[in-house]
N, C-alpha and C. Protein backbone atom coordinates (compact mmCIF):
# COMPACT_ATOMS: atom_id res chain seq x y z
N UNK A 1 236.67 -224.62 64.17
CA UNK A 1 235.73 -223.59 63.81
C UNK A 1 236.46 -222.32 63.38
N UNK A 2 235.41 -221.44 63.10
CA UNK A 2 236.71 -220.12 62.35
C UNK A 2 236.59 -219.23 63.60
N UNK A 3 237.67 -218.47 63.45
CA UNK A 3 237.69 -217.06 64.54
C UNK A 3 237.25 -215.81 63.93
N UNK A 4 236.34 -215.15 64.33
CA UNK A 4 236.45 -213.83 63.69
C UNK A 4 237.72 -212.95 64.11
N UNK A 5 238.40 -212.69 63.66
CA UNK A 5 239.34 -211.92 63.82
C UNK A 5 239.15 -210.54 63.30
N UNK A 6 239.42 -209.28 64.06
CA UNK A 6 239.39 -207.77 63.45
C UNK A 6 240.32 -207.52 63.84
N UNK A 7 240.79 -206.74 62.37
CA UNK A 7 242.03 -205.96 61.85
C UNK A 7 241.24 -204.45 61.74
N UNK A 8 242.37 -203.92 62.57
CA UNK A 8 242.29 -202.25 62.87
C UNK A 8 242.92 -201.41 62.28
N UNK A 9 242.96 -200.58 61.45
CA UNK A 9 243.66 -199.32 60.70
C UNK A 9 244.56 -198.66 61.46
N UNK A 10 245.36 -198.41 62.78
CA UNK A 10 245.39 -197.36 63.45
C UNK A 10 247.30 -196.24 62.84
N UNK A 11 246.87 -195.11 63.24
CA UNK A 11 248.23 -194.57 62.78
C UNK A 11 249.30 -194.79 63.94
N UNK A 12 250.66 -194.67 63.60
CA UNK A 12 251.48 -194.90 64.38
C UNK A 12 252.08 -193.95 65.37
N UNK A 13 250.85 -193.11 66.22
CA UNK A 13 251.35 -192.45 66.82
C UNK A 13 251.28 -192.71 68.32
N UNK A 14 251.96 -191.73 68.99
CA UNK A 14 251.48 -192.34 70.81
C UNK A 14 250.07 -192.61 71.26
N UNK A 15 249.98 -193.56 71.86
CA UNK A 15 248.69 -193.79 72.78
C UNK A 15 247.49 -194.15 71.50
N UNK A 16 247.98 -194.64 70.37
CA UNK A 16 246.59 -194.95 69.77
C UNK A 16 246.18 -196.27 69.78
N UNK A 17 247.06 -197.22 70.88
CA UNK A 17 246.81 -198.85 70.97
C UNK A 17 245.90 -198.69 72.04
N UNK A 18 246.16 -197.41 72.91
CA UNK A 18 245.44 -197.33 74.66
C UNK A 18 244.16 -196.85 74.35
N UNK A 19 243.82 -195.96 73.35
CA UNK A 19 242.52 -195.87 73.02
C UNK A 19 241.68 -196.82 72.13
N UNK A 20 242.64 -197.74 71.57
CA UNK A 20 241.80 -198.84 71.13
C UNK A 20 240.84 -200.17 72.33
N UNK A 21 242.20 -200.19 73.02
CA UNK A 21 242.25 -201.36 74.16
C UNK A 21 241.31 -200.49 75.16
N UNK A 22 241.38 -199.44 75.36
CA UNK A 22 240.50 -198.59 76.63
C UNK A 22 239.11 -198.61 76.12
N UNK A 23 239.00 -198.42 74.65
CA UNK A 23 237.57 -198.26 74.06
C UNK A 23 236.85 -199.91 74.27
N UNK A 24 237.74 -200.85 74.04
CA UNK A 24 236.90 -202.21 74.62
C UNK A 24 236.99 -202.77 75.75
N UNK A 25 237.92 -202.27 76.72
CA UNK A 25 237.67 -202.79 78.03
C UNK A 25 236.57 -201.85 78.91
N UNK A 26 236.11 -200.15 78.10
CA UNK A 26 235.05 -200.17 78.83
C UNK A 26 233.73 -200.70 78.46
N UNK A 27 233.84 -201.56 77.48
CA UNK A 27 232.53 -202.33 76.44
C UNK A 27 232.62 -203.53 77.12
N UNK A 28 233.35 -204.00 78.24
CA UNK A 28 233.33 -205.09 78.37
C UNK A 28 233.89 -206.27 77.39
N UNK A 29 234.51 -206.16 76.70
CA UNK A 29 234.84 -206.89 75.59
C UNK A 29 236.55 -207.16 75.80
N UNK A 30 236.41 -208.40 76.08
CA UNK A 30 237.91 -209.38 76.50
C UNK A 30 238.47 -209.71 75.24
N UNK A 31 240.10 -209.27 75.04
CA UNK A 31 240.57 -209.65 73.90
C UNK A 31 241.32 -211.25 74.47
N UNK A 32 241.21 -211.58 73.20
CA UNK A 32 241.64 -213.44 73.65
C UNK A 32 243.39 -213.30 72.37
N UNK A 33 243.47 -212.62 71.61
CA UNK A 33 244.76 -213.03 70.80
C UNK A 33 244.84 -211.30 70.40
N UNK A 34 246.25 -211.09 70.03
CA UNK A 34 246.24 -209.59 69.54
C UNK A 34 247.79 -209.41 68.80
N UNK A 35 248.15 -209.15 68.04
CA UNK A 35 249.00 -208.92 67.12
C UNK A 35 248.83 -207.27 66.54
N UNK A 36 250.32 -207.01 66.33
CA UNK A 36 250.04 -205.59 65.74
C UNK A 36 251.48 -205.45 64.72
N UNK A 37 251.36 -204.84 63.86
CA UNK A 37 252.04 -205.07 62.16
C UNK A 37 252.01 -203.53 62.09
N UNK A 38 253.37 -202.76 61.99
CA UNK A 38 253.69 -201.25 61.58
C UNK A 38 254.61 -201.26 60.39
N UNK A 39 254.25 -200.06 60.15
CA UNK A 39 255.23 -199.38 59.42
C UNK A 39 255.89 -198.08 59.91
N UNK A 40 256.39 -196.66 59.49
CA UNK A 40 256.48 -195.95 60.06
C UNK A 40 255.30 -194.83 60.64
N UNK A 41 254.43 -194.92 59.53
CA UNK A 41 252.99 -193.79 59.60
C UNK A 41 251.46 -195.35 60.02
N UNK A 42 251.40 -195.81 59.69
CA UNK A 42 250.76 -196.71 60.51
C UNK A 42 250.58 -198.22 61.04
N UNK A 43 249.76 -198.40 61.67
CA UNK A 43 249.70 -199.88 61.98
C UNK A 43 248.44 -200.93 61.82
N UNK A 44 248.56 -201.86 61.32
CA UNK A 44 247.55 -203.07 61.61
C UNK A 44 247.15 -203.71 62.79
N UNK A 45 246.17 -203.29 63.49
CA UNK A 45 246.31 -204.22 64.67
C UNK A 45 245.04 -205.69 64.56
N UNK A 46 245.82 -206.77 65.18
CA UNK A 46 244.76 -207.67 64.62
C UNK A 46 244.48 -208.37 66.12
N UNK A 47 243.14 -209.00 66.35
CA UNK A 47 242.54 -209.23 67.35
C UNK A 47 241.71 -209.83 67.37
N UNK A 48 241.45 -210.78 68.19
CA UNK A 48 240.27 -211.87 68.83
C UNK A 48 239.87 -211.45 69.76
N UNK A 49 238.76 -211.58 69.67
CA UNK A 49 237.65 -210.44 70.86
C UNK A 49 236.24 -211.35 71.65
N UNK A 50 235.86 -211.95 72.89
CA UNK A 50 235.03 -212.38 72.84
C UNK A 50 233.64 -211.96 72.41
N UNK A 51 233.79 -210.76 71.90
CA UNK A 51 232.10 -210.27 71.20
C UNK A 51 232.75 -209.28 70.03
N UNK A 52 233.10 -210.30 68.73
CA UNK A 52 233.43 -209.56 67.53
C UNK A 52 232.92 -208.37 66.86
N UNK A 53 231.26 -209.51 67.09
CA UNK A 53 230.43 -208.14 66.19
C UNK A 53 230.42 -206.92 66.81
N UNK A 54 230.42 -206.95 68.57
CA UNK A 54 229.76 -206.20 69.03
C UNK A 54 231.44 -204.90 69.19
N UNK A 55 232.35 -205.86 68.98
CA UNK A 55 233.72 -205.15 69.10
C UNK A 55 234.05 -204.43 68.07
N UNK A 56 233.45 -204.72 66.69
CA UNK A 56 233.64 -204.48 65.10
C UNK A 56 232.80 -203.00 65.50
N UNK A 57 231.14 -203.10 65.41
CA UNK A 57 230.71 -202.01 65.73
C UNK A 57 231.04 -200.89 66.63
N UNK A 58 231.58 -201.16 67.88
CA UNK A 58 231.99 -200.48 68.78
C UNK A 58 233.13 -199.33 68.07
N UNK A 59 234.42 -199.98 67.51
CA UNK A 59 235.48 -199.74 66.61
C UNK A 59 234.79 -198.63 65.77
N UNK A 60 234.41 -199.06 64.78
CA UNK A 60 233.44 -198.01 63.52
C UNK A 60 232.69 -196.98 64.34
N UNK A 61 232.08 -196.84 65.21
CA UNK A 61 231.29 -196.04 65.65
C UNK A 61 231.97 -194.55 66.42
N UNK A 62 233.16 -195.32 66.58
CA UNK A 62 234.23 -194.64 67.46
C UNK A 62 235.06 -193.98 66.31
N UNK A 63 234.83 -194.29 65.13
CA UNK A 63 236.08 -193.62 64.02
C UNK A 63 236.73 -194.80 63.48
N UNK A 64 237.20 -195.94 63.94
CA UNK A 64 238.13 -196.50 63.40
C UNK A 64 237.83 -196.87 62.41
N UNK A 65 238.99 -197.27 61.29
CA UNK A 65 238.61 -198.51 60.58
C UNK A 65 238.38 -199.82 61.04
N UNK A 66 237.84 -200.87 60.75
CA UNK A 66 238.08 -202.03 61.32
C UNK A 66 237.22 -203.34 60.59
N UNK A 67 237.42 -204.16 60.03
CA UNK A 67 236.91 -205.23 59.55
C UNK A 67 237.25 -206.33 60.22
N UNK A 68 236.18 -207.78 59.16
CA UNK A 68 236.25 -208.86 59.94
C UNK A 68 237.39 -209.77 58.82
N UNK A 69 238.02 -210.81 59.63
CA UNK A 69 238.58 -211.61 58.72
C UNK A 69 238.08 -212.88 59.50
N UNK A 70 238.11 -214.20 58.66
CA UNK A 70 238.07 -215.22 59.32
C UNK A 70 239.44 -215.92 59.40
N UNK A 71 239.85 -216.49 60.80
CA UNK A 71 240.88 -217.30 61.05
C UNK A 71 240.29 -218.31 61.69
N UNK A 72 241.59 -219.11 62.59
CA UNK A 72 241.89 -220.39 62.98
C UNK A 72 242.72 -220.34 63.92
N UNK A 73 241.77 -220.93 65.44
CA UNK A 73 242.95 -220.74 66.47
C UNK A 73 242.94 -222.42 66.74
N UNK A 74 244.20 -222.50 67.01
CA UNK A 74 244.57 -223.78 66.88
C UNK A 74 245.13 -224.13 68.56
N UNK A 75 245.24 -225.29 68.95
CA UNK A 75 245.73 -225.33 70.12
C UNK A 75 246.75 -226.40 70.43
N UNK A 76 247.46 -226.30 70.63
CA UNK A 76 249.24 -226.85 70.26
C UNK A 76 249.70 -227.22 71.61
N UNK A 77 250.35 -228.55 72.05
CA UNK A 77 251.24 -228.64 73.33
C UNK A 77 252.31 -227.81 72.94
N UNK A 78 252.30 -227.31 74.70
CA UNK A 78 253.16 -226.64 74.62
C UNK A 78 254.63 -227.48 75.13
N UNK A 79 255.59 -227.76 73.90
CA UNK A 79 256.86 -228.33 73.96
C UNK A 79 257.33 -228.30 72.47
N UNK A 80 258.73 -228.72 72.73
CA UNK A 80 259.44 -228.73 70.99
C UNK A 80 258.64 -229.99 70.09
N UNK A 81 258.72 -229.12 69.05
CA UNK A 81 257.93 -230.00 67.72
C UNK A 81 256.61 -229.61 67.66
N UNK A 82 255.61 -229.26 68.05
CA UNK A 82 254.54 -229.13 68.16
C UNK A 82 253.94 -228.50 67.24
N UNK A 83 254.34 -227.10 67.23
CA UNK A 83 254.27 -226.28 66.07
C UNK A 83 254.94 -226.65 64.73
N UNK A 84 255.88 -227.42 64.59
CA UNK A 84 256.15 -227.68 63.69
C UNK A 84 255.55 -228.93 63.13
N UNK A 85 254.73 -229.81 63.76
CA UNK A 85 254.10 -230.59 63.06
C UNK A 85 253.10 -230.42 62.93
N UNK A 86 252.02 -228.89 63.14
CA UNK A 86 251.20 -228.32 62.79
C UNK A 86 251.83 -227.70 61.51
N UNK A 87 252.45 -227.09 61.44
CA UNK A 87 253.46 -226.40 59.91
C UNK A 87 253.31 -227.30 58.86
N UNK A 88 253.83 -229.05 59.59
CA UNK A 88 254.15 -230.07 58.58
C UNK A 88 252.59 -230.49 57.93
N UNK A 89 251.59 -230.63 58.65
CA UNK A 89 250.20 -231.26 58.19
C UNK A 89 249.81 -229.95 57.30
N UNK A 90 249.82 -228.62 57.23
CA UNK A 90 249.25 -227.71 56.69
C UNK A 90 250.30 -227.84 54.80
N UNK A 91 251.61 -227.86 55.64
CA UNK A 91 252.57 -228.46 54.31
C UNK A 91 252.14 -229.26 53.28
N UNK A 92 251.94 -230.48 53.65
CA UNK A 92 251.99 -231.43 53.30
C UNK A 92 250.19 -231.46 52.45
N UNK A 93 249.79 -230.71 53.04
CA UNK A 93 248.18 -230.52 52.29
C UNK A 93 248.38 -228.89 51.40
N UNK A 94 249.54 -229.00 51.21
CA UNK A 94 249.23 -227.65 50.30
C UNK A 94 248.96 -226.62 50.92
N UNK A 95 248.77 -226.27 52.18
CA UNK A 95 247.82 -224.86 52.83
C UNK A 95 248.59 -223.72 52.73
N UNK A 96 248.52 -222.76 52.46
CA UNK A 96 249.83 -221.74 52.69
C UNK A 96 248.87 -221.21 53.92
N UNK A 97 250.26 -220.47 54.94
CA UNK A 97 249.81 -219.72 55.89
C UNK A 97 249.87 -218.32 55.49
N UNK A 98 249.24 -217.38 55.78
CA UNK A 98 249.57 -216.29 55.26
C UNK A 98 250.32 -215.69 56.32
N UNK A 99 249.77 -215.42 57.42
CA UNK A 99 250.22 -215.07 58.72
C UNK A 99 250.26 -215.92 59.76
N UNK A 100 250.85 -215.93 61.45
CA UNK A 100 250.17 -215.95 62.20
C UNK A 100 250.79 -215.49 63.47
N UNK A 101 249.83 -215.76 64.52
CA UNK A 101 250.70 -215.00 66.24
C UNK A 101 249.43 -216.16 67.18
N UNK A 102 250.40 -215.56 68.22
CA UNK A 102 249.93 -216.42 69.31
C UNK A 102 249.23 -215.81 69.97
N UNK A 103 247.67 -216.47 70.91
CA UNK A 103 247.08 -216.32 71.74
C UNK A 103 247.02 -215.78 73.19
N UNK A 104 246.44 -214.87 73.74
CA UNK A 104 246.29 -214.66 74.76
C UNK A 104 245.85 -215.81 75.92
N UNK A 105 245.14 -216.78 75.05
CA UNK A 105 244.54 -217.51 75.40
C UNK A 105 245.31 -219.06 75.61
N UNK A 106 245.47 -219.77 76.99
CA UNK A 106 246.25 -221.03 77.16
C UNK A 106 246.08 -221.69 78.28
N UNK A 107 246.37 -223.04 78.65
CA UNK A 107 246.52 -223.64 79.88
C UNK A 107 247.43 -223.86 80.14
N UNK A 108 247.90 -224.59 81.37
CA UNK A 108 249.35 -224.78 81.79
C UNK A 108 250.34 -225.55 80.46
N UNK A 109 249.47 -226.13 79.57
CA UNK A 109 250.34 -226.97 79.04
C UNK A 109 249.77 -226.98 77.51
N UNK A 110 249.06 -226.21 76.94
CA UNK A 110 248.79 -225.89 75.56
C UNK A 110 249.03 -224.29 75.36
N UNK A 111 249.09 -224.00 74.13
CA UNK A 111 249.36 -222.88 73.80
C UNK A 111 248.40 -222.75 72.31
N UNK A 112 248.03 -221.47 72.03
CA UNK A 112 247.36 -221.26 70.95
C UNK A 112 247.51 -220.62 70.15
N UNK A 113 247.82 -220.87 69.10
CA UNK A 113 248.32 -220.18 67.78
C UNK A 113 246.84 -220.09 66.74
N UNK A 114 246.89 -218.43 66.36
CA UNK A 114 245.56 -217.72 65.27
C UNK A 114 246.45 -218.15 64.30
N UNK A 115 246.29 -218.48 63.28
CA UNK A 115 246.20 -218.54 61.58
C UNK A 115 245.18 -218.19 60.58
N UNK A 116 246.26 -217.31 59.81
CA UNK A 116 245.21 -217.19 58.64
C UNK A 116 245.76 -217.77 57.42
N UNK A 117 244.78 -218.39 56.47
CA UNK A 117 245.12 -219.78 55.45
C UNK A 117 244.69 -218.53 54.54
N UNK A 118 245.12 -219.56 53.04
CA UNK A 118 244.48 -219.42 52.09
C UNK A 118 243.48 -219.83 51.56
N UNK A 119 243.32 -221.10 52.32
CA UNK A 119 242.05 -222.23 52.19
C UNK A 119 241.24 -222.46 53.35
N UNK A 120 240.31 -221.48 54.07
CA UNK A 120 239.97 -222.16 55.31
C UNK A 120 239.27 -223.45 55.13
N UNK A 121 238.54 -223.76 54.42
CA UNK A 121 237.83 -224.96 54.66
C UNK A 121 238.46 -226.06 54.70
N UNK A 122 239.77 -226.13 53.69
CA UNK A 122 240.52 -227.13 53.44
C UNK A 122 241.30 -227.55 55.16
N UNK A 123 241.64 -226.21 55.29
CA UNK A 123 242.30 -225.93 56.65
C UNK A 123 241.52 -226.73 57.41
N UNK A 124 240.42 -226.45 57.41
CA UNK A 124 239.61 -226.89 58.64
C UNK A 124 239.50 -228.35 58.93
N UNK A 125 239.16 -228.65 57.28
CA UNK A 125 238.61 -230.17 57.33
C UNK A 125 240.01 -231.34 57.37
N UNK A 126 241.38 -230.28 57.18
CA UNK A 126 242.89 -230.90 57.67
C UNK A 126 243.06 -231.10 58.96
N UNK A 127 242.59 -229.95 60.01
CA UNK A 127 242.97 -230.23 61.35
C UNK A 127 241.64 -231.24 62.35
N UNK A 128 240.56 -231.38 61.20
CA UNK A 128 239.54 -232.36 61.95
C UNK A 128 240.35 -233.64 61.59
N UNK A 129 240.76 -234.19 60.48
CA UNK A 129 241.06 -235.03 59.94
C UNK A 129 242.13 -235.38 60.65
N UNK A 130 243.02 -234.39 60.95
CA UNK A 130 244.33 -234.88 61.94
C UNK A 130 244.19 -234.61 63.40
N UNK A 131 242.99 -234.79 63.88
CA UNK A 131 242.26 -235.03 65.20
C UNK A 131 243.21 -233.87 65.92
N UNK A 132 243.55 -232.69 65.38
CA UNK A 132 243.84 -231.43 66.01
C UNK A 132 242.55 -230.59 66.33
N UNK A 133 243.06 -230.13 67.64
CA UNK A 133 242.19 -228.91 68.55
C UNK A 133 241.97 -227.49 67.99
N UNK A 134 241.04 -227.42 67.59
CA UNK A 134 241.10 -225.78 66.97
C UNK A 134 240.13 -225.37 68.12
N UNK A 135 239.43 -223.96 67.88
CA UNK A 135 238.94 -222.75 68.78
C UNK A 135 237.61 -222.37 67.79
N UNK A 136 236.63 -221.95 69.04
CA UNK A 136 235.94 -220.92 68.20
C UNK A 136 236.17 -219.44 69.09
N UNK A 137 235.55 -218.76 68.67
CA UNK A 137 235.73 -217.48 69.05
C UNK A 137 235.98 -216.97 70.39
N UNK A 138 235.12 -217.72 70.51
CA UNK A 138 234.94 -217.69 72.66
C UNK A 138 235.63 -218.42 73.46
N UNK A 139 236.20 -219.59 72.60
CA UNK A 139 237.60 -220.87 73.15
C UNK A 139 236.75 -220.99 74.08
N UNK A 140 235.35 -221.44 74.57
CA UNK A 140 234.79 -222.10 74.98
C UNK A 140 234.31 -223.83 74.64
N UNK A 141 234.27 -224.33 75.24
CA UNK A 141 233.35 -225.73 74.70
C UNK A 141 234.63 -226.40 73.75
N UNK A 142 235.98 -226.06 74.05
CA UNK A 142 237.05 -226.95 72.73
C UNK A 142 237.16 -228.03 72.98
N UNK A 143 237.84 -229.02 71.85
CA UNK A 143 237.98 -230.07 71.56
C UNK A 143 239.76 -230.31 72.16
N UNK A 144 240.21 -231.00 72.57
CA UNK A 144 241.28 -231.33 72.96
C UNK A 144 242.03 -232.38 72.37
N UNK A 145 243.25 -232.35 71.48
CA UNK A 145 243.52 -233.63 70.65
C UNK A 145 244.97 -233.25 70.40
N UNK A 146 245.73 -234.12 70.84
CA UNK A 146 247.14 -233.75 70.61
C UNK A 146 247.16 -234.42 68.75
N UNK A 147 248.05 -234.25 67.94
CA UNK A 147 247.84 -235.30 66.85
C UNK A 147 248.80 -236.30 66.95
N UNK A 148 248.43 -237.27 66.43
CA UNK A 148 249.47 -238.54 67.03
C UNK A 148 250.72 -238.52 66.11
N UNK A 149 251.92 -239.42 66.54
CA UNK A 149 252.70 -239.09 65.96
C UNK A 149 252.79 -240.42 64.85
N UNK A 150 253.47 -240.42 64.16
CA UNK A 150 253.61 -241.37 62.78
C UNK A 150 254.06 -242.60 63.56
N UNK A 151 254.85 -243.21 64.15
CA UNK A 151 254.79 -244.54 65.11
C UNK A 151 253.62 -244.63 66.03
N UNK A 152 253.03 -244.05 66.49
CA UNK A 152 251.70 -244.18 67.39
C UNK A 152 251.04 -244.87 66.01
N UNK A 153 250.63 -243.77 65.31
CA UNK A 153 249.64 -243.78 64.50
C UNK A 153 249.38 -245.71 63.51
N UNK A 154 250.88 -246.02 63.40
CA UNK A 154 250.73 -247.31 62.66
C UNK A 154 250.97 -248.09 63.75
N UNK A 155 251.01 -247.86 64.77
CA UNK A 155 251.30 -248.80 65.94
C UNK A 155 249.93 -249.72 66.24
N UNK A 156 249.12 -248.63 66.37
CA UNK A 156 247.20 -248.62 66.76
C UNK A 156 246.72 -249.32 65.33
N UNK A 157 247.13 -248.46 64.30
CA UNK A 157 246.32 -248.90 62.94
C UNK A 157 246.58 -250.47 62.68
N UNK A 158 248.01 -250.93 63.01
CA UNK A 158 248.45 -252.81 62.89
C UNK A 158 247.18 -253.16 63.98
N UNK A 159 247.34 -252.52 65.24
CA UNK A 159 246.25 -253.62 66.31
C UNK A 159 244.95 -253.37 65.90
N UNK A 160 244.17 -252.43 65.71
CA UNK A 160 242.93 -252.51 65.56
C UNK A 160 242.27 -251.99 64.39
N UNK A 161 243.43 -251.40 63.12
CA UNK A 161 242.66 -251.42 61.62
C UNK A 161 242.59 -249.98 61.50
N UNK A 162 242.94 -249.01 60.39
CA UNK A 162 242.89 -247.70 60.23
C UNK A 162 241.38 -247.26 60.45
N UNK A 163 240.61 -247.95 59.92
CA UNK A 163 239.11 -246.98 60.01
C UNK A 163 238.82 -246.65 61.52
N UNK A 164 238.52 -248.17 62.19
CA UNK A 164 238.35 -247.70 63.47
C UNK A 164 240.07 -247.10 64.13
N UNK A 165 240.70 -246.89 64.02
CA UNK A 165 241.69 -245.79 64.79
C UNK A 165 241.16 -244.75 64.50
N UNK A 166 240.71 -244.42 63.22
CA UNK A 166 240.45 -242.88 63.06
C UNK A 166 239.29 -242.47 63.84
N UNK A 167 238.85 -243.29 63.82
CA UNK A 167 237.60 -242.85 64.95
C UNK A 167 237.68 -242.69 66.29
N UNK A 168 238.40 -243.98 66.35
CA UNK A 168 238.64 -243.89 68.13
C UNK A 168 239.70 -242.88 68.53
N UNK A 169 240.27 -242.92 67.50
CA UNK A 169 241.83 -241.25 68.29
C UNK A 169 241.16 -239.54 67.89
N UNK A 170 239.95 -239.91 67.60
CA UNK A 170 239.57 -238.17 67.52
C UNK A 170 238.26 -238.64 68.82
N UNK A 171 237.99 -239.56 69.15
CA UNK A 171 237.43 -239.55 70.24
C UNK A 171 237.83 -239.36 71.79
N UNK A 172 239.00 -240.47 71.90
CA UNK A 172 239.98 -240.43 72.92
C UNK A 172 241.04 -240.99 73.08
N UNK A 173 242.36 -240.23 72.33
CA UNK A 173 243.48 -240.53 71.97
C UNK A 173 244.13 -241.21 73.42
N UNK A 174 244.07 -240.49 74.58
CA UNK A 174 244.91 -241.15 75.50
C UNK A 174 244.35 -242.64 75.85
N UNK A 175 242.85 -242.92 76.17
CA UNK A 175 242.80 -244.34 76.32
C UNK A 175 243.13 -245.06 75.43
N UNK A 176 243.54 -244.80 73.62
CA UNK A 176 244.26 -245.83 72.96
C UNK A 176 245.31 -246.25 73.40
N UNK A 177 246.12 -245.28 74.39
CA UNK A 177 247.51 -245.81 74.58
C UNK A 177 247.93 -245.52 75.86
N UNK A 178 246.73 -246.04 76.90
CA UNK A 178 246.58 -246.91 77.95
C UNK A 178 247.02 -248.36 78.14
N UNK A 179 248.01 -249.06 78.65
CA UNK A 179 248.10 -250.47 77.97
C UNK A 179 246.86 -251.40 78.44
N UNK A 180 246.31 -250.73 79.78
CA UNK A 180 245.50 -251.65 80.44
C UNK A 180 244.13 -251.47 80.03
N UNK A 181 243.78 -250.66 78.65
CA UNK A 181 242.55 -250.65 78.53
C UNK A 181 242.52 -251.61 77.06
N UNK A 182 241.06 -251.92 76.32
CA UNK A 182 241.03 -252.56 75.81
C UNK A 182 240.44 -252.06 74.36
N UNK A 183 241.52 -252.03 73.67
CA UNK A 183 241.55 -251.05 72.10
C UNK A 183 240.74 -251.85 71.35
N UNK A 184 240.10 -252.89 71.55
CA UNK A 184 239.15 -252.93 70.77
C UNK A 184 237.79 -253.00 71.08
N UNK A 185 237.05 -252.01 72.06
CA UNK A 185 235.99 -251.83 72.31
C UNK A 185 235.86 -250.39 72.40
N UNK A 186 234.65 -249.93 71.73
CA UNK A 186 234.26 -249.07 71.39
C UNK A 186 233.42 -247.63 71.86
N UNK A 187 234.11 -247.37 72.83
CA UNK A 187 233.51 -246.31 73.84
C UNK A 187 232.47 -245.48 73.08
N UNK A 188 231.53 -244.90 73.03
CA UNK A 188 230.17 -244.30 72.91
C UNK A 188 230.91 -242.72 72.00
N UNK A 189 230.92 -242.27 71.31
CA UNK A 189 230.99 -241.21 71.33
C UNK A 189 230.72 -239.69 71.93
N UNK A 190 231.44 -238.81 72.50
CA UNK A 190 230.93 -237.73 73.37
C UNK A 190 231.63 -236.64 72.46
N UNK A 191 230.73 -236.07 71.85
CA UNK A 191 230.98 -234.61 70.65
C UNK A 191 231.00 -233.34 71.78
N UNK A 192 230.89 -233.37 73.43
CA UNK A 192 231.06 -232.10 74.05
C UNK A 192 232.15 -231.97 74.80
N UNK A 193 233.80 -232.74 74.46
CA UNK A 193 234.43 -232.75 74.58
C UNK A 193 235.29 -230.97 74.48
């Protein structure tokens, strides 16, 4: 799904990150990812907020600049390669990244990286397709999907046929490669994963 992400105008002087961050923690408004981009006279600050709109308005009302962009938070094991075979599928489909930074947001053993594409849709319909975990705004209700690796992937597709793999590994990648379960029966689909 996309993230709203807001990018902030602010100048580069003391204490103007503490009045940004002070102005939404008394709004109640939890930042989930945050990045900040200077120069010498000012800065970009960019941010995932669990209440965008209400964080966007808050911002403007207060003086700032601040708009919306749409991104992509993605959710990555956390170990070597990971990110880079998120790099490689976006590669390999043409996507340029324009930017990105990492999440506030993680479990013991994933990590989450915001991106911003040149193509979101393409983006999008790449990381469904490669049974990767993306975010929506609230990183509530996510999907969990490591992407398989190129020997998994033709390992499953010889035993039980590419169409149904593709189905069954964005459903539930680890019981494919269970030995004791049985890859060719067809567990029910559950979309509240």
């Amino acid at each position: 799904m996309i993230i709203k992400q807001i990018s902030i105008f602010v100048e580069n002087t003391s204490g103007r990150l503490a009045d940004v961050t002070a102005l939404l923690a008394d709004a109640d408004i939890n930042l989930r990812a945050l990045s900040i981009a200077d120069t010498a006279d000012f800065g970009i600050l960019r941010m995932v907020a669990d209440q965008p709109d209400a964080a966007v308005k808050l911002l403007r009302d207060a003086g700032f600049t601040a708009r919306e962009t749409d991104v992509i938070g993605v959710e990555v094991p956390d170990h070597p390669g990971s990110l880079a075979r998120l790099m490689a599928l976006f590669r390999d489909a043409g996507v340029n990244i324009e930017y990105l930074y990492a999440s506030l947001e993680h479990s013991s053993d994933k990590a989450v990286i915001v991106i911003k594409v040149d193509a979101i849709d393409s983006a999008l319909e790449l990381l469904a397709n490669g049974c990767v975990h993306y975010l929506a705004s609230d990183a509530h209700g996510a999907r969990r999907r490591t992407p398989p690796s190129p020997a998994e992937r033709q390992q499953l597709a010889d035993l039980i046929g590419p169409e149904t793999l593709a189905r069954l590994w964005c459903t539930n990648p680890a019981r494919l490669l269970d030995p004791n379960s049985d890859p060719t029966h067809t567990p029910p689909v559950d979309n509240t994963l």
